[in-house]
N, C-alpha and C. Protein backbone atom coordinates (compact mmCIF):
# COMPACT_ATOMS: atom_id res chain seq x y z
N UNK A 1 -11.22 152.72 -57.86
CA UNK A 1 -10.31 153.37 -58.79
C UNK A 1 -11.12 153.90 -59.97
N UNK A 2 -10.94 155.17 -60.11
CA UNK A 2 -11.44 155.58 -61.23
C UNK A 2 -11.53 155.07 -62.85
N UNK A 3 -12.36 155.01 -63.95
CA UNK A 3 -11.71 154.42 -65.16
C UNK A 3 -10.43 154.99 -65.64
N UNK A 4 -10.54 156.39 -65.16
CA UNK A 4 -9.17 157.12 -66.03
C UNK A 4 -7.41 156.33 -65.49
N UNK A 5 -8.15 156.56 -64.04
CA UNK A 5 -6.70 155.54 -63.79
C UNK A 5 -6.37 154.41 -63.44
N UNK A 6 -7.57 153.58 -64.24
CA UNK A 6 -7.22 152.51 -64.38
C UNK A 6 -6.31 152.75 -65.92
N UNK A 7 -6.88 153.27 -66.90
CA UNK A 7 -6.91 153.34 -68.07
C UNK A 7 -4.98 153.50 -68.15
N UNK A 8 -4.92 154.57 -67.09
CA UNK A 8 -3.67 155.23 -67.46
C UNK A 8 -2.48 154.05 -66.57
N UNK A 9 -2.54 153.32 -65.73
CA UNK A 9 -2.08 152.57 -64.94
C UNK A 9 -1.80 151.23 -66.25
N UNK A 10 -2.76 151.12 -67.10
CA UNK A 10 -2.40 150.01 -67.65
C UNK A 10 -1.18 150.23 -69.21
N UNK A 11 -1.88 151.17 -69.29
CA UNK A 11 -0.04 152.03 -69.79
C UNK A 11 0.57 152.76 -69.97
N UNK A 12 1.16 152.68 -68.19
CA UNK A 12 2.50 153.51 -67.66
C UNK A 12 3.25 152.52 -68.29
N UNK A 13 3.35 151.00 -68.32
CA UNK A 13 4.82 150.76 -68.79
C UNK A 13 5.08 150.94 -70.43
N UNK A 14 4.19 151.37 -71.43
CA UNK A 14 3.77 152.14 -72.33
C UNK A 14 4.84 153.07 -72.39
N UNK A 15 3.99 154.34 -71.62
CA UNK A 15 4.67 154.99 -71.11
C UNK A 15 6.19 155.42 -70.82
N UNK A 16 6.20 154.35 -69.68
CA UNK A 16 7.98 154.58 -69.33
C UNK A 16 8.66 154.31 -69.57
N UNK A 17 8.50 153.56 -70.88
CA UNK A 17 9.50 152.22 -71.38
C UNK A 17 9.80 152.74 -73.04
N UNK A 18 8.47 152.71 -73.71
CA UNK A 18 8.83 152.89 -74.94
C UNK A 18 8.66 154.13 -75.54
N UNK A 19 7.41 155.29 -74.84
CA UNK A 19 7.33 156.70 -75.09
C UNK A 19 8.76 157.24 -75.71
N UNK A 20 9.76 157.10 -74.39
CA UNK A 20 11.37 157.57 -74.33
C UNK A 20 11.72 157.99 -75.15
N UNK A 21 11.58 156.35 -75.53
CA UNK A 21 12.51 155.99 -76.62
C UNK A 21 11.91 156.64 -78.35
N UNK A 22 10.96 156.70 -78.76
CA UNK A 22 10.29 157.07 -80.05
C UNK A 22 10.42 158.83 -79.75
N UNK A 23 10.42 159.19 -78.31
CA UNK A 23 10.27 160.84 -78.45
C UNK A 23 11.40 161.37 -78.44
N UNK A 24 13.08 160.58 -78.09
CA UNK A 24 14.17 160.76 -77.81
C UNK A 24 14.62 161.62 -79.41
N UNK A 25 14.88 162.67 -79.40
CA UNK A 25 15.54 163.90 -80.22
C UNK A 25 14.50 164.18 -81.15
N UNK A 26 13.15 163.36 -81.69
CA UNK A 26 11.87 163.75 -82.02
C UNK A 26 12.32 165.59 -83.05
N UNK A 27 12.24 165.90 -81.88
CA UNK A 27 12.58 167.52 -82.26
C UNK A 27 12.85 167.77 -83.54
N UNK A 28 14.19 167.12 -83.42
CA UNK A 28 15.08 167.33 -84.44
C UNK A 28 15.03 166.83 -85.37
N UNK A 29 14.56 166.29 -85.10
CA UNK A 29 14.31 165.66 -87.17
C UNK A 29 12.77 166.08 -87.86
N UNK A 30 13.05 166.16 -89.01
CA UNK A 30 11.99 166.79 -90.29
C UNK A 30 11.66 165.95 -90.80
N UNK A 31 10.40 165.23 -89.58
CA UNK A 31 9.68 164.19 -90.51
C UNK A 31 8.47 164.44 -91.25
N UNK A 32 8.41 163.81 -92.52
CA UNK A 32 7.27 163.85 -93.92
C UNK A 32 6.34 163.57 -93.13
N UNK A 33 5.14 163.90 -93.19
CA UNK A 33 3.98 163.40 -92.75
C UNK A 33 3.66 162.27 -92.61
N UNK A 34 4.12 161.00 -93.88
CA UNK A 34 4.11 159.79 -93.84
C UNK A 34 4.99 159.67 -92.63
N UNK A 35 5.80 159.66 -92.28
CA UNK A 35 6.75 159.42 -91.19
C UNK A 35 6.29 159.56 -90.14
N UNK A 36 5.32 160.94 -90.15
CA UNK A 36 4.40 160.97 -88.94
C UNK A 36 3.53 160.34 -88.67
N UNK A 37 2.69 160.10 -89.53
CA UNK A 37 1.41 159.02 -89.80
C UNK A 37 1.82 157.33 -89.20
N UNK A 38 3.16 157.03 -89.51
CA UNK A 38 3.84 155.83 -89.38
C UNK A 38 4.23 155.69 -87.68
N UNK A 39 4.21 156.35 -87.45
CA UNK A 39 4.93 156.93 -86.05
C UNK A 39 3.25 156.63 -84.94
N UNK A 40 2.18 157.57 -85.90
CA UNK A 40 0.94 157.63 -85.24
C UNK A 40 0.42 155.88 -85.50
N UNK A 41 0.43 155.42 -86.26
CA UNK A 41 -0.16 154.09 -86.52
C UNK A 41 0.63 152.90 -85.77
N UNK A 42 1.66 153.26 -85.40
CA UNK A 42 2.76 152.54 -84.57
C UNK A 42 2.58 152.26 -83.21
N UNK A 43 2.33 153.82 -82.50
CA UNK A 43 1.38 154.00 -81.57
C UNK A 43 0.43 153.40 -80.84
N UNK A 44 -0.61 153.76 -81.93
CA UNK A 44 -1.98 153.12 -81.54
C UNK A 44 -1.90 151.86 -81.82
N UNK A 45 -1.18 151.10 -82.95
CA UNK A 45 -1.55 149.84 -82.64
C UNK A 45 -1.07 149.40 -80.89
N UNK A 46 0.28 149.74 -80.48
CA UNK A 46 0.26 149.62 -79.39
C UNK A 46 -0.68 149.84 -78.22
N UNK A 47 -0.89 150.40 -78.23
CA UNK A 47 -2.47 150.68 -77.10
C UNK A 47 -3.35 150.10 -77.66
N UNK A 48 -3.76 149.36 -78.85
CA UNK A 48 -4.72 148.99 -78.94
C UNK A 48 -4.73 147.41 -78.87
N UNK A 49 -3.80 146.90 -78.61
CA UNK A 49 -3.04 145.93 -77.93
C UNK A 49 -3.46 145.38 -76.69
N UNK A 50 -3.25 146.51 -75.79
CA UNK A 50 -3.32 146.50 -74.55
C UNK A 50 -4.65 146.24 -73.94
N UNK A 51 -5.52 147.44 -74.65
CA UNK A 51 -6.73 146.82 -74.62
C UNK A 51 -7.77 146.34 -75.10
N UNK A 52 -7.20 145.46 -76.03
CA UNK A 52 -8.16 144.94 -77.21
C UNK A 52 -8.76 145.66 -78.23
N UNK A 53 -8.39 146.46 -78.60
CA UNK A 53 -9.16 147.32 -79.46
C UNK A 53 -9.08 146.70 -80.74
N UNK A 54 -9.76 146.70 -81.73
CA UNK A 54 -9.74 145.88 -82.73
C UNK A 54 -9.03 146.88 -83.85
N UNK A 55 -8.72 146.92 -84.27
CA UNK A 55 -7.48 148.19 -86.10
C UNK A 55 -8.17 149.60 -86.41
N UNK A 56 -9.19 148.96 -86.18
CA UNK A 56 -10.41 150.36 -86.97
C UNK A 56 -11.17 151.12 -85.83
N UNK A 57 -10.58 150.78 -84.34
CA UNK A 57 -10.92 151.36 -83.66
C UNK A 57 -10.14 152.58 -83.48
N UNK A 58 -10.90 153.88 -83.01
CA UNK A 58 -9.79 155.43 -82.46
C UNK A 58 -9.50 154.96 -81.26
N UNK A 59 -8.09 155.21 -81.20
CA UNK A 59 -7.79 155.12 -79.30
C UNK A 59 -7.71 156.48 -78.90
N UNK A 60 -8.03 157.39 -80.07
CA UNK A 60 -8.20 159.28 -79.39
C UNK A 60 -8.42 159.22 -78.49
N UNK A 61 -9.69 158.99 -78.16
CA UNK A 61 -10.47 159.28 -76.81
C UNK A 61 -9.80 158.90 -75.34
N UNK A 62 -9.39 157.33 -75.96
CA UNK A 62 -8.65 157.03 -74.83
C UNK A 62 -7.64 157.60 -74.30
N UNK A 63 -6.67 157.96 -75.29
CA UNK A 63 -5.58 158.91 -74.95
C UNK A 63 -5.75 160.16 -74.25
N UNK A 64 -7.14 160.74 -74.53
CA UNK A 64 -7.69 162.05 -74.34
C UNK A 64 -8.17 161.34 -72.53
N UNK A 65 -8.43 160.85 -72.57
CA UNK A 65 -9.18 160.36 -70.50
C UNK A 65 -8.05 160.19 -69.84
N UNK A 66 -6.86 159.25 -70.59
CA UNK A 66 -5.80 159.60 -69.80
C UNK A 66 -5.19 160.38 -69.17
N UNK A 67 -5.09 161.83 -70.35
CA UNK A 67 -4.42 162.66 -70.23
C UNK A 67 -2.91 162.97 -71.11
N UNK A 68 -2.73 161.88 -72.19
CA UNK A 68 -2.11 161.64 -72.98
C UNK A 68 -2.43 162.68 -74.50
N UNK A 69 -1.48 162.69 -75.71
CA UNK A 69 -1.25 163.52 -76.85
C UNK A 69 -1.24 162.20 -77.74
N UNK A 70 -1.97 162.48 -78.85
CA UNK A 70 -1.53 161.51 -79.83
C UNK A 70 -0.18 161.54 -80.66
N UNK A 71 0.35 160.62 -81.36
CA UNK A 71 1.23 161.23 -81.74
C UNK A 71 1.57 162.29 -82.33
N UNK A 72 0.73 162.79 -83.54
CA UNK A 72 1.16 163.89 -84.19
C UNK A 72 0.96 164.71 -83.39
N UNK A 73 0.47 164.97 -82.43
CA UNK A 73 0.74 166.45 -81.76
C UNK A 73 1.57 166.41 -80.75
N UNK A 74 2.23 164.95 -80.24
CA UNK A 74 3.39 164.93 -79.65
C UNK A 74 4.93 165.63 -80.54
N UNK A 75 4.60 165.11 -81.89
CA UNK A 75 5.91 165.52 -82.91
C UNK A 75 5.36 167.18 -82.90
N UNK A 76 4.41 167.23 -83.19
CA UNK A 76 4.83 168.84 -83.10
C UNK A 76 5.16 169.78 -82.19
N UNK A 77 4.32 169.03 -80.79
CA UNK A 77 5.02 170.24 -79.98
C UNK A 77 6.38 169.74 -79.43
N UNK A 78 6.84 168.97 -79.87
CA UNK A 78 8.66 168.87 -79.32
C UNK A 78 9.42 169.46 -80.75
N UNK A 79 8.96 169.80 -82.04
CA UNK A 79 9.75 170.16 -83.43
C UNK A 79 9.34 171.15 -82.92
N UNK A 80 8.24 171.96 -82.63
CA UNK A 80 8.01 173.32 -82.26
C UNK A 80 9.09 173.79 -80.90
N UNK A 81 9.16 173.07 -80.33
CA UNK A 81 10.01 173.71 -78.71
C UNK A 81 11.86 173.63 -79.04
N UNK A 82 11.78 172.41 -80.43
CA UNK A 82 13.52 172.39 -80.85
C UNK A 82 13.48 173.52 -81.46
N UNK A 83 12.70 173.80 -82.34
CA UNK A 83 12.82 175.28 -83.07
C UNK A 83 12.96 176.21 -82.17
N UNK A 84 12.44 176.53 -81.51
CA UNK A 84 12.42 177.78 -80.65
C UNK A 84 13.93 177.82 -79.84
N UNK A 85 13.88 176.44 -78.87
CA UNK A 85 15.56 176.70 -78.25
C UNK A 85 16.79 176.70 -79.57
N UNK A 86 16.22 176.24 -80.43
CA UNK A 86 17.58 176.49 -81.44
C UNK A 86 17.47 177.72 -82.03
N UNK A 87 16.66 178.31 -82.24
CA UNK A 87 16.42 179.66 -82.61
C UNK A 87 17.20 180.51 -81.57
N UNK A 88 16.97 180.40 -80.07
CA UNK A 88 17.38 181.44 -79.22
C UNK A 88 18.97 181.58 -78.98
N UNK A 89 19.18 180.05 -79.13
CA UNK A 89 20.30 180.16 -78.66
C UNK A 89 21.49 179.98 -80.04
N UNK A 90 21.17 179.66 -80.85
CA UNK A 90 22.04 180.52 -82.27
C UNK A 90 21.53 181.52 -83.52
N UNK A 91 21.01 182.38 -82.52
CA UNK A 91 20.59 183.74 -83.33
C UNK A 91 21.05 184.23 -84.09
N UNK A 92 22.33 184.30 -83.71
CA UNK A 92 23.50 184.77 -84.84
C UNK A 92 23.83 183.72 -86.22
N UNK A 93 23.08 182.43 -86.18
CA UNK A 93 23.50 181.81 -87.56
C UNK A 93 22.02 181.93 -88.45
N UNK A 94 21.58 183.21 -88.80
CA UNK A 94 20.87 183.61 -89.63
C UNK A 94 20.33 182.44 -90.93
N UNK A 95 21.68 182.40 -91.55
CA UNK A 95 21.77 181.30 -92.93
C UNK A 95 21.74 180.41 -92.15
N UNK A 96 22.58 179.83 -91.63
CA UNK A 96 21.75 178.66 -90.98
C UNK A 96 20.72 178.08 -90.78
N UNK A 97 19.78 178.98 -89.56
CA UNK A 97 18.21 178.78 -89.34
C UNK A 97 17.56 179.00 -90.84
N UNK A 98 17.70 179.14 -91.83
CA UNK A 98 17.10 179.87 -92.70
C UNK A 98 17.16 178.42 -93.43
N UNK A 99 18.12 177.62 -93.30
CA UNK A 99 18.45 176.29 -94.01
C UNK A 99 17.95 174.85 -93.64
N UNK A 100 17.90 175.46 -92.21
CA UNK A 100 17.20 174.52 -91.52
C UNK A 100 15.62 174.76 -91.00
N UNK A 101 14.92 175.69 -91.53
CA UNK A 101 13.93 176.21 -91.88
C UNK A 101 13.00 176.45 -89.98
N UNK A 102 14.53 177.25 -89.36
CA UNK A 102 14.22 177.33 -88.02
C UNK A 102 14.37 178.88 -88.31
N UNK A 103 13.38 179.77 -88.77
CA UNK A 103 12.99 181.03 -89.03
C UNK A 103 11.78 181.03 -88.61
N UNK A 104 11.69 182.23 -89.07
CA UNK A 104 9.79 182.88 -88.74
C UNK A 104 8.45 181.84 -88.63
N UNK A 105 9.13 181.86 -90.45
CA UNK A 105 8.01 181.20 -91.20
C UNK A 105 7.75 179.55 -90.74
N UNK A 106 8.92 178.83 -90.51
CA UNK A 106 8.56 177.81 -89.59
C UNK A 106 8.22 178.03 -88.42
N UNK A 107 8.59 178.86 -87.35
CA UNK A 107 7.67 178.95 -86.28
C UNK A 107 6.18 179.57 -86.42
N UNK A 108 5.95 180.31 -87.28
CA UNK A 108 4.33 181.19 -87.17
C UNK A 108 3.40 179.83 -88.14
N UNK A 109 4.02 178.54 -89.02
CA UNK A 109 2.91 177.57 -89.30
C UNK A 109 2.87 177.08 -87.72
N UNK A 110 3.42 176.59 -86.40
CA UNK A 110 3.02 176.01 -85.64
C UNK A 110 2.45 177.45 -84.73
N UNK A 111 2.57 178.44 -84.79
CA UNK A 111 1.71 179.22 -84.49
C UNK A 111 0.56 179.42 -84.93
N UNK A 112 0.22 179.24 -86.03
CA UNK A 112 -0.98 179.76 -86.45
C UNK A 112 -1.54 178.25 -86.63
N UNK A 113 -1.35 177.40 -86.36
CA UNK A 113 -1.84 175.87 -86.38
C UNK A 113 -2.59 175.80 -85.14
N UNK A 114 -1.62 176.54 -83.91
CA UNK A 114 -2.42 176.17 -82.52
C UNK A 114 -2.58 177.43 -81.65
N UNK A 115 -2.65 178.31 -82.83
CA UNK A 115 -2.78 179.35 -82.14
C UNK A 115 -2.45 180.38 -81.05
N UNK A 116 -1.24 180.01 -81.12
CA UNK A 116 -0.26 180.70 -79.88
C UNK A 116 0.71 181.14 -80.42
N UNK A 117 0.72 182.25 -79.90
CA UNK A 117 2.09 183.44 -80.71
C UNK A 117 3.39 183.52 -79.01
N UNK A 118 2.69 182.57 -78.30
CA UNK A 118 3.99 183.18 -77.08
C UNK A 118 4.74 182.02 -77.18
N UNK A 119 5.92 182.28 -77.07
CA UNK A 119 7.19 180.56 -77.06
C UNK A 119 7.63 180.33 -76.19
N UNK A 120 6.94 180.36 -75.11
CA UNK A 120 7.73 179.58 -73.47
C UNK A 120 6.96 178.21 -73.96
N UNK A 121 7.49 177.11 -73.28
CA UNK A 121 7.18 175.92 -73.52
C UNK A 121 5.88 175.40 -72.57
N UNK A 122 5.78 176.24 -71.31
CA UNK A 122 4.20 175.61 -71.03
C UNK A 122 3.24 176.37 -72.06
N UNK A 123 3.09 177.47 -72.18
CA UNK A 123 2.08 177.79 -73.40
C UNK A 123 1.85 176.97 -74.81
N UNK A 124 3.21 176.44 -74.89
CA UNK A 124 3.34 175.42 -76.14
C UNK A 124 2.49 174.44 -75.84
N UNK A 125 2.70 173.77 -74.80
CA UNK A 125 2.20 172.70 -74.51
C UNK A 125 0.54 172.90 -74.20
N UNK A 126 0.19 174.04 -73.74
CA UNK A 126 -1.67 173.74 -73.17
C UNK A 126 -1.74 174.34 -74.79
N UNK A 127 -1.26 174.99 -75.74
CA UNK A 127 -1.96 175.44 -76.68
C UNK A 127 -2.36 173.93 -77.51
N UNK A 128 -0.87 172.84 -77.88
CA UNK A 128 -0.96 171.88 -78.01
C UNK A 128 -2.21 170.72 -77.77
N UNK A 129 -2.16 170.69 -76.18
CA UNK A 129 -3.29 169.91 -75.43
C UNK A 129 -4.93 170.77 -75.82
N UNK A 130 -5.21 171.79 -75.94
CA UNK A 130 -6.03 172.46 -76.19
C UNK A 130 -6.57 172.23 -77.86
N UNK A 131 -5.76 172.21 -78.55
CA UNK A 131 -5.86 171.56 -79.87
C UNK A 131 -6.41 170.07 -80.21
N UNK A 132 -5.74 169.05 -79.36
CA UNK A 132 -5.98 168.22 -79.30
C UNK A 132 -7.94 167.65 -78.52
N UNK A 133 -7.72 168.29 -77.61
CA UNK A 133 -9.15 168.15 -76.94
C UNK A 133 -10.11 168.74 -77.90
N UNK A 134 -9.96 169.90 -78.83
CA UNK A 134 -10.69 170.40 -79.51
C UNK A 134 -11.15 168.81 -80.63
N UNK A 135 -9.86 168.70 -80.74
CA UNK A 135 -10.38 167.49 -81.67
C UNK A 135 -11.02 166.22 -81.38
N UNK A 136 -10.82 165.79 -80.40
CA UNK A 136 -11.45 164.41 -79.86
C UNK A 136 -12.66 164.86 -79.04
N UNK A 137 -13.10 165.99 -78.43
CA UNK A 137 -14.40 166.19 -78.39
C UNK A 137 -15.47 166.41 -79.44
N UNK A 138 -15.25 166.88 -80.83
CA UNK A 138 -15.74 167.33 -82.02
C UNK A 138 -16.16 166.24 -82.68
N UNK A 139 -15.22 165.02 -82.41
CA UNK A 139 -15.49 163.86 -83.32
C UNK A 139 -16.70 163.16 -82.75
């Protein structure tokens, strides 16, 4: 068995159990960075749990062999993909999106963050994953 899937085998129930649940409407809510950060530290202590990792260790990498997103770029590309289907499909509430800051200008910061101007949701996602690898190879 490879390390990766061992790596990833030891948490699927990670995975299938509690992912769900922390990514369940994600989208939709406008969380502060602290919120995100809290969310990311929540995370990793979990995996680092699993395999001993001691507080001050990165589980980036690990996440990255899996094939896994850390958190913050899990929250963004699901706030990025709620924006977009809520954008398409109530076009007509102008003031609305404008209030809920599901306009332009909120979609072109996660555009110009990861560099993708197209909004189908697999492009979201490899621009996402592409971001991410940029970062855990660099470090």
């Amino acid at each position: 068995m490879l390390l990766s899937q061992y790596y990833w085998h030891l948490l699927h129930p990670l995975r299938t159990k509690c992912l769900p649940v922390l990514l369940y409407s994600l989208g939709a809510m406008q969380l502060s960075s602290k919120n995100v950060r809290d969310l990311l530290v929540a995370w990793n202590d979990a995996c680092r749990r699993i395999f001993h990792y001691a507080r001050w260790e990165s589980v980036k990498e690990l996440m990255y062999v899996c094939g896994d997103l850390d958190m913050e770029h899990l929250y963004n590309m699901h706030r990025w993909e709620f924006m977009i289907d809520v954008r398409n499909k109530f076009s007509y509430c102008t003031i609305l999106l404008e209030q809920l800051e599901f306009n332009n200008s909120g979609l072109h910061h996660f555009a110009t963050l990861y560099k993708c101007y197209s909004h189908t949701h697999s492009r979201i996602k490899a621009s996402v994953l592409c971001k991410f690898t940029e970062m855990v190879t660099l470090c």
